[in-house]
N, C-alpha and C. Protein backbone atom coordinates (compact mmCIF):
# COMPACT_ATOMS: atom_id res chain seq x y z
N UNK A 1 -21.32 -1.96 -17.81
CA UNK A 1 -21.78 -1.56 -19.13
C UNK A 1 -20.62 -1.02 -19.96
N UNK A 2 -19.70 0.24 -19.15
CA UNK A 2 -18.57 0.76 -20.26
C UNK A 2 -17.83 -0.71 -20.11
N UNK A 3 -17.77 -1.64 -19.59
CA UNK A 3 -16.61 -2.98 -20.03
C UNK A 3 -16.85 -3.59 -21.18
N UNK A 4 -18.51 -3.99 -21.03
CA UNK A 4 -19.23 -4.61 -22.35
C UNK A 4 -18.67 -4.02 -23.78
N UNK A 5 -18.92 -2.31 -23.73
CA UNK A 5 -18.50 -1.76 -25.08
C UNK A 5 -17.53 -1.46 -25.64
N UNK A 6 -16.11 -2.17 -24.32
CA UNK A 6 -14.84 -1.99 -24.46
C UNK A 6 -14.72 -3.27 -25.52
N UNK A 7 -15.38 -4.29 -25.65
CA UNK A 7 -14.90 -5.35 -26.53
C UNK A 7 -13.52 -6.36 -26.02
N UNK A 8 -13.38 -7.10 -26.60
CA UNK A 8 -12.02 -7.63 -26.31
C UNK A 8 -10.48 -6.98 -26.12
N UNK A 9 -10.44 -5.66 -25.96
CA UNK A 9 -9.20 -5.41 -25.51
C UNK A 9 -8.66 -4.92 -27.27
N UNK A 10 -9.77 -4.82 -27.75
CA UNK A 10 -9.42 -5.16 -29.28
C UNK A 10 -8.31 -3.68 -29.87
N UNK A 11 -8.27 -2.76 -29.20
CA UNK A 11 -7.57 -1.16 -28.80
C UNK A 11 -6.28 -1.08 -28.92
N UNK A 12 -5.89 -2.65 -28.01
CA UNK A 12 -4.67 -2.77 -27.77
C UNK A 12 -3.81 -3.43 -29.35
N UNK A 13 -4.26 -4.43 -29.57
CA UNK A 13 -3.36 -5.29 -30.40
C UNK A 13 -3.31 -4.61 -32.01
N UNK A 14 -2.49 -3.82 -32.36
CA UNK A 14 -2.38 -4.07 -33.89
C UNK A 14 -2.58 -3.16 -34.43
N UNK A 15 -2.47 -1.82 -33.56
CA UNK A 15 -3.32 -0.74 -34.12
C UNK A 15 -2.47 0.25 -34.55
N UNK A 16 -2.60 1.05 -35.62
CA UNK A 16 -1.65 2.33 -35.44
C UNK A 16 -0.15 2.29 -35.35
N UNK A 17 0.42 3.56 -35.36
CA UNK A 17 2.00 3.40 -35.21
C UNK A 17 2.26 3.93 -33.65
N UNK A 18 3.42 2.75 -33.62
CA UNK A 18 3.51 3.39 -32.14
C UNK A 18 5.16 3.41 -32.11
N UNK A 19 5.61 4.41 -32.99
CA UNK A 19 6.83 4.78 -33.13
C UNK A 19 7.54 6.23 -32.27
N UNK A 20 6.31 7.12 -32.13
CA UNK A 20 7.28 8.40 -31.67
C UNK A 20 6.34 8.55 -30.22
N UNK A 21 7.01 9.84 -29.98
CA UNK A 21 6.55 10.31 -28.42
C UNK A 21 4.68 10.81 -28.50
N UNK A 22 4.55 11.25 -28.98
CA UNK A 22 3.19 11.50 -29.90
C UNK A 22 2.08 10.57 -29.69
N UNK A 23 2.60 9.39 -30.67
CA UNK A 23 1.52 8.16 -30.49
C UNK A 23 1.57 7.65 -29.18
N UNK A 24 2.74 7.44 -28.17
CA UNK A 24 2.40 6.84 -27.14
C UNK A 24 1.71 7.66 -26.19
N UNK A 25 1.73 9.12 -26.45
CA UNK A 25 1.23 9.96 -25.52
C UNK A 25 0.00 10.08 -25.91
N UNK A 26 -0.62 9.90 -27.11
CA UNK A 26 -1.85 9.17 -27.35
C UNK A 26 -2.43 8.55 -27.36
N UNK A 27 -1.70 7.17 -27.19
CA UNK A 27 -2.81 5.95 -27.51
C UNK A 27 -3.69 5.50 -26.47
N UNK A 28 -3.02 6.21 -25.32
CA UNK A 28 -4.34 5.67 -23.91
C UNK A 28 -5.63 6.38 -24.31
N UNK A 29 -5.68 7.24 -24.90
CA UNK A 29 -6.90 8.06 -25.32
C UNK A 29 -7.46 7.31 -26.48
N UNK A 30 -6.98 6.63 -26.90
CA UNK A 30 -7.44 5.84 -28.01
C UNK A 30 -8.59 4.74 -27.46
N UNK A 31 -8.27 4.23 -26.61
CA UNK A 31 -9.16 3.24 -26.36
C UNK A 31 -10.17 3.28 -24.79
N UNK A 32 -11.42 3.10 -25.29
CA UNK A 32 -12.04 3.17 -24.06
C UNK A 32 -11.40 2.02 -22.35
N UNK A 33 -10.75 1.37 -23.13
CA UNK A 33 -10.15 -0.27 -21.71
C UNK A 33 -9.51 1.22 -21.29
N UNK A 34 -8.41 1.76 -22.03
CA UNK A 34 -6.93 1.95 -21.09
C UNK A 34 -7.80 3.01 -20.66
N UNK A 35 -8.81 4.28 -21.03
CA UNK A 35 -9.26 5.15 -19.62
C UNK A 35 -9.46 4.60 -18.80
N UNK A 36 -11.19 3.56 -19.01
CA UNK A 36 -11.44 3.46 -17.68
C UNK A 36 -10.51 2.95 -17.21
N UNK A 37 -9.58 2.25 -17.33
CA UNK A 37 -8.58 1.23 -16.16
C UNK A 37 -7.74 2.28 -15.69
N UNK A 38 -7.00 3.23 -16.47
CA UNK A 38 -6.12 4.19 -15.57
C UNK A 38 -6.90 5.27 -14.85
N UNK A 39 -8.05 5.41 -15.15
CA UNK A 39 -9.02 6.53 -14.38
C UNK A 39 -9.59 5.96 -12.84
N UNK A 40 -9.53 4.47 -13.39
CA UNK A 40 -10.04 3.73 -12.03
C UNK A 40 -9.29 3.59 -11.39
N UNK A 41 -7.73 3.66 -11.96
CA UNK A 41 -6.55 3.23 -10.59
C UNK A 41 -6.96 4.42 -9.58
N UNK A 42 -6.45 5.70 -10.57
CA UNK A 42 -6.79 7.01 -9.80
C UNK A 42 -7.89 7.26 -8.67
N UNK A 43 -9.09 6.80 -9.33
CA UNK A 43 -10.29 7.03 -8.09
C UNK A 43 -10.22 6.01 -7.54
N UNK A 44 -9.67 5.17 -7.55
CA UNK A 44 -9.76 4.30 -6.64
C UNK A 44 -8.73 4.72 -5.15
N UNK A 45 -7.35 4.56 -5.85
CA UNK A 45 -6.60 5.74 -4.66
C UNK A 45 -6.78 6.62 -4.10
N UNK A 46 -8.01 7.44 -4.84
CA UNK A 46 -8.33 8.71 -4.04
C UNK A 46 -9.52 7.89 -3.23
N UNK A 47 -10.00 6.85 -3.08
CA UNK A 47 -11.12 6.69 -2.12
C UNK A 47 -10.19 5.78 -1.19
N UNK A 48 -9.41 5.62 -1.24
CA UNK A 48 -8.06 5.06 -0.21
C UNK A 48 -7.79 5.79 0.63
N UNK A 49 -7.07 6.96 -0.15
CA UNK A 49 -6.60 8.13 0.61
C UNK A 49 -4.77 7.82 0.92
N UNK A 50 -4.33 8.58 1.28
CA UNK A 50 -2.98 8.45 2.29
C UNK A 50 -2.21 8.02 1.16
N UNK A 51 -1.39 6.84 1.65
CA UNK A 51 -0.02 6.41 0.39
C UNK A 51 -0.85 5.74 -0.55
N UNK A 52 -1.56 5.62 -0.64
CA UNK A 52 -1.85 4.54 -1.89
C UNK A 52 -2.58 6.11 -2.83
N UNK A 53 -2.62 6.91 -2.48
CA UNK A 53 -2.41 8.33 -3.66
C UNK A 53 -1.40 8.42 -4.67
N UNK A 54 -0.51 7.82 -4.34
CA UNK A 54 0.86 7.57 -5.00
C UNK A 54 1.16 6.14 -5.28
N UNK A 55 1.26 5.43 -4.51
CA UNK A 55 1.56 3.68 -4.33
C UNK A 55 0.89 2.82 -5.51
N UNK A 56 -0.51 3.82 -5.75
CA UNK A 56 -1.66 2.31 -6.53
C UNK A 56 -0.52 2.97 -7.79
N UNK A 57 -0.49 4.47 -8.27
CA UNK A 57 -0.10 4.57 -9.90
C UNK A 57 0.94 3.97 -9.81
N UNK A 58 2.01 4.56 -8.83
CA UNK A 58 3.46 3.95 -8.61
C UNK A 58 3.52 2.47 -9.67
N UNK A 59 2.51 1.49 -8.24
CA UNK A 59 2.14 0.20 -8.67
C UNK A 59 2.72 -0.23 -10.08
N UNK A 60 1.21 0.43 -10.85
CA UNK A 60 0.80 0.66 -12.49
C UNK A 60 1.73 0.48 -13.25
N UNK A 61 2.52 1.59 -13.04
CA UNK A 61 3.21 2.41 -13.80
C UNK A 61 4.56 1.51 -13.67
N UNK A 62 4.84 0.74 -12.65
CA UNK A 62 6.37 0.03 -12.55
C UNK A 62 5.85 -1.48 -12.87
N UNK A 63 4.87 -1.47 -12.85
CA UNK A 63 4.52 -3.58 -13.90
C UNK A 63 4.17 -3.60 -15.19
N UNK A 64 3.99 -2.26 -15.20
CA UNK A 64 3.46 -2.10 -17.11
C UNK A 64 4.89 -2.20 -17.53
N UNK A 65 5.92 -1.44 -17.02
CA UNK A 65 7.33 -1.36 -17.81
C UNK A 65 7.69 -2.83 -18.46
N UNK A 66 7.28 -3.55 -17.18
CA UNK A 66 8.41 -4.98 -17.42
C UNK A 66 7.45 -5.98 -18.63
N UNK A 67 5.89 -5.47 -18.24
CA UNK A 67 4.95 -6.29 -18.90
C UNK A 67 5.36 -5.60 -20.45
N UNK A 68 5.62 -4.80 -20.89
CA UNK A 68 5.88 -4.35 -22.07
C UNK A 68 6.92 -4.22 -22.40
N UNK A 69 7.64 -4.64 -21.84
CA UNK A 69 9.05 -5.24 -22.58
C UNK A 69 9.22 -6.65 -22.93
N UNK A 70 8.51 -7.21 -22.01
CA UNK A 70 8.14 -8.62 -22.79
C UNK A 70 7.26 -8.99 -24.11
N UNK A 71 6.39 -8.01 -23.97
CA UNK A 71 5.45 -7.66 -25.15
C UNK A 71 6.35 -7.60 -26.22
N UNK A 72 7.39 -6.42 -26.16
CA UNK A 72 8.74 -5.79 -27.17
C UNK A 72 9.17 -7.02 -27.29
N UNK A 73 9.33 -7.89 -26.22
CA UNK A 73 10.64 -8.74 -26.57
C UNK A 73 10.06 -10.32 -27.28
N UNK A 74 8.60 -10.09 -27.45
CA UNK A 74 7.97 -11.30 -28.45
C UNK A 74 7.43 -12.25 -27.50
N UNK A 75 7.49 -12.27 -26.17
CA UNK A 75 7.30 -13.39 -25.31
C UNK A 75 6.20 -13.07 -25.04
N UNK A 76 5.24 -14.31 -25.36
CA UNK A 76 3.85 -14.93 -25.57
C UNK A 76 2.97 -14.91 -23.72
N UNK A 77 1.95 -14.23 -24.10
CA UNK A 77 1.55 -14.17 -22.39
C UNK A 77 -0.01 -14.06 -22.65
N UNK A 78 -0.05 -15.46 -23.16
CA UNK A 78 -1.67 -15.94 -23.55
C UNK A 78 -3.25 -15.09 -23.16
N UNK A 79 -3.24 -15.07 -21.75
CA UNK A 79 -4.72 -14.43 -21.45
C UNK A 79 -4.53 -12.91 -21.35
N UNK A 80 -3.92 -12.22 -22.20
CA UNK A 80 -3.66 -10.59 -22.36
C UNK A 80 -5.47 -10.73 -22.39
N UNK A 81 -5.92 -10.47 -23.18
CA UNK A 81 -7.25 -10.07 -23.44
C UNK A 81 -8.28 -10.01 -22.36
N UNK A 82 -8.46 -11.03 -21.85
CA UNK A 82 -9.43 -11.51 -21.00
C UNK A 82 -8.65 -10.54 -19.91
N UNK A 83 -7.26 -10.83 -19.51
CA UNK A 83 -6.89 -9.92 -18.23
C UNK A 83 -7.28 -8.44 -18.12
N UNK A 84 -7.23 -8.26 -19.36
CA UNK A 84 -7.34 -6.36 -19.53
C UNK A 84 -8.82 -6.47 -19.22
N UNK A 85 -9.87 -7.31 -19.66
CA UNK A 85 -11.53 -7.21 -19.66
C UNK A 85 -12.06 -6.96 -18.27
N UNK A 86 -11.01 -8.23 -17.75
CA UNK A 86 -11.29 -8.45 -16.21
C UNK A 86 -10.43 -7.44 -15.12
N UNK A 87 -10.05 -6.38 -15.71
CA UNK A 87 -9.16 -5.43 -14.87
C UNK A 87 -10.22 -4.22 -15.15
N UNK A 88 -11.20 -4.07 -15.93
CA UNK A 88 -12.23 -3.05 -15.96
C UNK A 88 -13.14 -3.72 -15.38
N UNK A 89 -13.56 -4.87 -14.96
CA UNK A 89 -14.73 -5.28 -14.34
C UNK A 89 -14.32 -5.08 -12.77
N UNK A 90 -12.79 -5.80 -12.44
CA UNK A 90 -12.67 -5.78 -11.31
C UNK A 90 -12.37 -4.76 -10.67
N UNK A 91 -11.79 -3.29 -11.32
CA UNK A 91 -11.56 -2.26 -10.65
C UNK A 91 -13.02 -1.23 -10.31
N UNK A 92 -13.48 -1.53 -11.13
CA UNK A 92 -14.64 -0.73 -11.13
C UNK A 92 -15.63 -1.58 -10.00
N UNK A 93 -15.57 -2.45 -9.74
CA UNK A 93 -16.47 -3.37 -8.90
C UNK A 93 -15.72 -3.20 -7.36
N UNK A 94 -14.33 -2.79 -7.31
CA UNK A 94 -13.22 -2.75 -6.22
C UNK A 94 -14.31 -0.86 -5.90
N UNK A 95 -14.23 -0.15 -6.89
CA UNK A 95 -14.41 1.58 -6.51
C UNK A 95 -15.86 1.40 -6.14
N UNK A 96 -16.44 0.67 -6.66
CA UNK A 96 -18.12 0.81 -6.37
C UNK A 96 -18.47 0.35 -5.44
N UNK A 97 -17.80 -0.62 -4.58
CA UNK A 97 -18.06 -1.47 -3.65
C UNK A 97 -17.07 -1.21 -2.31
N UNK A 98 -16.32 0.06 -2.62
CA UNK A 98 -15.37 0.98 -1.59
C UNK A 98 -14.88 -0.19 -1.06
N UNK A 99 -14.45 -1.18 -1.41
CA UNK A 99 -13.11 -1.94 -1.21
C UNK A 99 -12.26 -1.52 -0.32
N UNK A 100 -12.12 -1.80 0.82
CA UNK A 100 -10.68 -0.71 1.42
C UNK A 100 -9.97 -1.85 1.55
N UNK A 101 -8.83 -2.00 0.84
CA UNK A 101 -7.63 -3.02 1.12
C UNK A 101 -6.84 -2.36 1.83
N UNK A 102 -5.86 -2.89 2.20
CA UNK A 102 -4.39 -2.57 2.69
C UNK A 102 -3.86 -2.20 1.73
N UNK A 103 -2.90 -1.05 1.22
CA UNK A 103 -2.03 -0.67 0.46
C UNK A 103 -1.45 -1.51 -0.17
N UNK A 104 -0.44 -2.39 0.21
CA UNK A 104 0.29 -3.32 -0.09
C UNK A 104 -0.98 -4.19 -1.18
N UNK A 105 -1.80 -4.46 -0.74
CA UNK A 105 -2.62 -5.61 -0.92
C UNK A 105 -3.16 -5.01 -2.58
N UNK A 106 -3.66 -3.72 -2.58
CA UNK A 106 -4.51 -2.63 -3.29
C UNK A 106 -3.27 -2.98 -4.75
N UNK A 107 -1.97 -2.39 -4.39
CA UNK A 107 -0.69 -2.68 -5.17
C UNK A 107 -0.39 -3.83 -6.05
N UNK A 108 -0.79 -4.81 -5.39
CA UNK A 108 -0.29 -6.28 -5.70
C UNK A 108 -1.51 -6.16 -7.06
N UNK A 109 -2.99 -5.68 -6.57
CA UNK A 109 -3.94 -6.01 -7.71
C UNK A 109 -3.70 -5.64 -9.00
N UNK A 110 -3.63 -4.03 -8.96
CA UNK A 110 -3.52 -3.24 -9.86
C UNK A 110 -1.81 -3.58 -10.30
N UNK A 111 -1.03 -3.64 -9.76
CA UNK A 111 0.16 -4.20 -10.47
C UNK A 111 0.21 -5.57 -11.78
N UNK A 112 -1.18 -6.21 -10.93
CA UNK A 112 -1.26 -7.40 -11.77
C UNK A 112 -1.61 -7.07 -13.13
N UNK A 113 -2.82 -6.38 -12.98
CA UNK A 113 -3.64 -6.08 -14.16
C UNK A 113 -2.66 -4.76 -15.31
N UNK A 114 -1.78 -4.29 -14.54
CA UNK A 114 -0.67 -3.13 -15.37
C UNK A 114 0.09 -3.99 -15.91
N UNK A 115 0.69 -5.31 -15.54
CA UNK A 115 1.41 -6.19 -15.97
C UNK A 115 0.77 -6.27 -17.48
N UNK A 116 -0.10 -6.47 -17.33
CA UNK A 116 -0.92 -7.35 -18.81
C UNK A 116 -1.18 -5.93 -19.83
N UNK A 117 -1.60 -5.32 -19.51
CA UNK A 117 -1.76 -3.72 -19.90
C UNK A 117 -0.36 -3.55 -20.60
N UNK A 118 0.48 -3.56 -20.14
CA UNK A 118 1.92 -3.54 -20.10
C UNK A 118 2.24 -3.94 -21.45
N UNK A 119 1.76 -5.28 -21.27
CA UNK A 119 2.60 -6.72 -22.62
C UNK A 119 1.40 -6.18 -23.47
N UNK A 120 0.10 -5.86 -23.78
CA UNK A 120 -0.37 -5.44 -24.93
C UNK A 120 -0.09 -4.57 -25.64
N UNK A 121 0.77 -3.38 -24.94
CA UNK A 121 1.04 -2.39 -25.56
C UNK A 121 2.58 -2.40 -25.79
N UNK A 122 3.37 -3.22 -25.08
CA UNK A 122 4.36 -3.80 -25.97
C UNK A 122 4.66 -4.40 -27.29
N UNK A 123 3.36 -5.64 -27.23
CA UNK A 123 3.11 -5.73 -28.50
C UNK A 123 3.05 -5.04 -29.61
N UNK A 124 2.88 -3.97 -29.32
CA UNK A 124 2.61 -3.19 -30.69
C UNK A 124 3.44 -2.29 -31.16
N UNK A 125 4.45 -1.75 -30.66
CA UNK A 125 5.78 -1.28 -30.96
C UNK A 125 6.09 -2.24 -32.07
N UNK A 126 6.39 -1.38 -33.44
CA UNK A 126 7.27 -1.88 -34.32
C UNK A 126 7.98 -1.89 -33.86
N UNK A 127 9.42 -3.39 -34.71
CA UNK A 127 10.72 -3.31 -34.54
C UNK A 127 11.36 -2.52 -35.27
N UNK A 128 10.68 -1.66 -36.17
CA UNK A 128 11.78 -0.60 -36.67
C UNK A 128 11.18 0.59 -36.00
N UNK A 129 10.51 0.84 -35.08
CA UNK A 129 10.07 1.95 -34.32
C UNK A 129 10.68 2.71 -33.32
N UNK A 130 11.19 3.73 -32.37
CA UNK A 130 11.88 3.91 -31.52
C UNK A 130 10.98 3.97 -30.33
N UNK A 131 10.88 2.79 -29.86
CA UNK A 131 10.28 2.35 -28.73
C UNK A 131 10.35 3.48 -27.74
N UNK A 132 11.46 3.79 -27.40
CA UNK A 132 12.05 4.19 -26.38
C UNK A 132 11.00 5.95 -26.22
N UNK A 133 10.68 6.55 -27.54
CA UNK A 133 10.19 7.64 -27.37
C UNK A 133 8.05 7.35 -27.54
N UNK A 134 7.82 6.33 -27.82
CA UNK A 134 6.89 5.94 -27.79
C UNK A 134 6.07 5.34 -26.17
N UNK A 135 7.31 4.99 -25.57
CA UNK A 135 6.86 4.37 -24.29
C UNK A 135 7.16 5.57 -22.89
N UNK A 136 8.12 6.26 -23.66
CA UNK A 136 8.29 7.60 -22.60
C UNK A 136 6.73 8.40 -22.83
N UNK A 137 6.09 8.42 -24.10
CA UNK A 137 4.97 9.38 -24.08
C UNK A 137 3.80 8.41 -23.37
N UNK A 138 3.69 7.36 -23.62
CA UNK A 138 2.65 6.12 -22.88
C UNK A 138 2.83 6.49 -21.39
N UNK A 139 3.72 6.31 -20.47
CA UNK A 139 4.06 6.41 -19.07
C UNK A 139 3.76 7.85 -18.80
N UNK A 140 3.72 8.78 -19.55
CA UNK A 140 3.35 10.06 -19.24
C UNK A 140 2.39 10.20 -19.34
N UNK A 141 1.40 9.71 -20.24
CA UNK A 141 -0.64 9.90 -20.66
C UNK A 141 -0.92 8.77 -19.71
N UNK A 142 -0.16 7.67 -19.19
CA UNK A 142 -0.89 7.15 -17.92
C UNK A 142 -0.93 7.66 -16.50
N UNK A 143 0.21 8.31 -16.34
CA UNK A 143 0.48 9.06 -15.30
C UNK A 143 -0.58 9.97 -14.99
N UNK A 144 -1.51 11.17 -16.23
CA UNK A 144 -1.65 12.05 -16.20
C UNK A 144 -3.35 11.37 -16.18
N UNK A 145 -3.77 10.11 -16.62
CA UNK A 145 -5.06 9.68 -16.75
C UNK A 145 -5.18 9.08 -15.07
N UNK A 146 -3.94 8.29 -14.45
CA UNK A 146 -4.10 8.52 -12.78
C UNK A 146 -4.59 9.60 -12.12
N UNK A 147 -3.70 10.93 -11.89
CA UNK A 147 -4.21 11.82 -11.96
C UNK A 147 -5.28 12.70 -12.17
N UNK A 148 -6.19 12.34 -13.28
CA UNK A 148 -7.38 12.73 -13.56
C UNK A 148 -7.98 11.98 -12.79
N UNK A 149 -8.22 10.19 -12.50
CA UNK A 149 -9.02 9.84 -11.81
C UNK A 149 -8.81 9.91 -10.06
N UNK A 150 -7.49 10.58 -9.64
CA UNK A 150 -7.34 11.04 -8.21
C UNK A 150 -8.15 12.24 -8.28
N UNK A 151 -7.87 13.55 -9.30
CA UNK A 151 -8.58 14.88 -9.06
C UNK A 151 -9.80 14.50 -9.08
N UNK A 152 -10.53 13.87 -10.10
CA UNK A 152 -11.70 13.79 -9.77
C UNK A 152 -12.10 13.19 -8.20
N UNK A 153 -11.99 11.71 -8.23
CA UNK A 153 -11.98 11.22 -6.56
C UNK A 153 -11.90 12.54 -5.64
N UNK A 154 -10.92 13.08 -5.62
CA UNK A 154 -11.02 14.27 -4.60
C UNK A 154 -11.70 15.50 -4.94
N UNK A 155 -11.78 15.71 -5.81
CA UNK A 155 -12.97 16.71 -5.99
C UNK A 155 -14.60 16.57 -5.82
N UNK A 156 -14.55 14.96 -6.03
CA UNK A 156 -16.04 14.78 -5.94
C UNK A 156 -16.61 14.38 -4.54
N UNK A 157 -15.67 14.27 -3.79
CA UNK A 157 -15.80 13.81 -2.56
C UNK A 157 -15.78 11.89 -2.44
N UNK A 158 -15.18 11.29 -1.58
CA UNK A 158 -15.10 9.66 -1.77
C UNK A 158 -16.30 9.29 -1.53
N UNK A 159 -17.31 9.83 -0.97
CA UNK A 159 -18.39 8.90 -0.60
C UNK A 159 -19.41 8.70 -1.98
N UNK A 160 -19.03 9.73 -2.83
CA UNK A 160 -19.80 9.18 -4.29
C UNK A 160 -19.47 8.10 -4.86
N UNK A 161 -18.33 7.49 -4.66
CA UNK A 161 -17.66 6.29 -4.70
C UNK A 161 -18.21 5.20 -4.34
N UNK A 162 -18.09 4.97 -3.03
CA UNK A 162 -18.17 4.07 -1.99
C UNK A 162 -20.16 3.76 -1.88
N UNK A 163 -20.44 2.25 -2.48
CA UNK A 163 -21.99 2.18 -1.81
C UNK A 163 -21.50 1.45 -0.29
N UNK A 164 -21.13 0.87 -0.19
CA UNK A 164 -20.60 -0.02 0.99
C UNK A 164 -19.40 -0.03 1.73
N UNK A 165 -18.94 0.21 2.15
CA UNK A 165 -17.55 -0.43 2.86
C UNK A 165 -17.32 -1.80 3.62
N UNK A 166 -16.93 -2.56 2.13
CA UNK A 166 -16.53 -4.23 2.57
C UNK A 166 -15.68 -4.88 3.69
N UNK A 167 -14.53 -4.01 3.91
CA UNK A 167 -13.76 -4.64 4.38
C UNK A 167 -12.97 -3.57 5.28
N UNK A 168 -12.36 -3.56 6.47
CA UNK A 168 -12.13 -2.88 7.64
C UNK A 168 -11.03 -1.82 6.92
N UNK A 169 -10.61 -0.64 7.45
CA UNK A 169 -9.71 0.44 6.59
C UNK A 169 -8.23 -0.25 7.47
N UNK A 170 -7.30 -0.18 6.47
CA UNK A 170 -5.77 -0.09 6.97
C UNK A 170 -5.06 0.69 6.20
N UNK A 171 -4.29 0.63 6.71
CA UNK A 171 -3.00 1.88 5.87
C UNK A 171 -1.43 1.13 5.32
């Protein structure tokens, strides 16, 4: 249901200035996609447990860089939209359905979907903007929206999470 009222990703493309430390440290709050998706990395790691407490944001946080510099750098990466739609359906369907991947495996997903996350919000950096203090405040409000969805996960206990456990636990 919150995916439905996220719309097309429509948050990401075109919005606002995204020139200083300020706006980027804002704009995840701007749009309902980028919570739930960075809230879900978080609880999702916290119903993991162990390295992927660190590993899934790690993940995030090191494919968004490159995905948004391509964004910056004009290079065209067609299904942005649909990827971001399908990174709130699939993470939330991964936490609800207590998914236990392998770390590595957990990484590769959420890396994918930060990739695309990444190049939308590249996109939107003016070229007369100073990127550089706009994307330092972005990596910090995602960091801190991980975080919120680990504290919560661990505060609420994982089994509020989890209806099922699909697939065998590894580390």
């Amino acid at each position: 249901m919150l995916g439905a009222a996220c719309g097309p990703a429509s948050s990401h493309l075109g919005v606002g200035s995204a020139g200083s430390f300020a706006a980027g440290l804002t704009h995840p709050l701007s749009g309902l996609d980028h919570v739930i998706v960075m809230v879900a990395v978080g609880l999702w790691a916290a119903l993991k447990g162990g390295r992927a407490l660190w590993a899934w944001p790690a993940a995030f946080l090191s494919l968004m860089l490159p995905g948004g510099a391509l964004g910056i750098a004009g290079v065209q990466v067609p299904p942005v939209k649909p990827v971001i739609f399908a990174s709130i359906v699939a993470l939330g369907l991964l936490i609800a359905a207590a998914v236990d991947l392998p770390v590595a495996a957990g990484a590769i997903i959420i890396g994918f979907f930060a990739f695309f996350h990444g190049h939308a919000h590249g996109t939107e950096i003016p070229e007369t903007a100073g990127g550089l203090e706009y994307v330092t405040g972005f990596v910090l409000a995602t960091a801190l929206l991980h975080a919120a969805g680990i504290g919560f996960g661990l505060l609420s206990g994982q089994r509020v999470f989890g209806l099922v456990r699909l697939l065998p636990a590894s580390a």
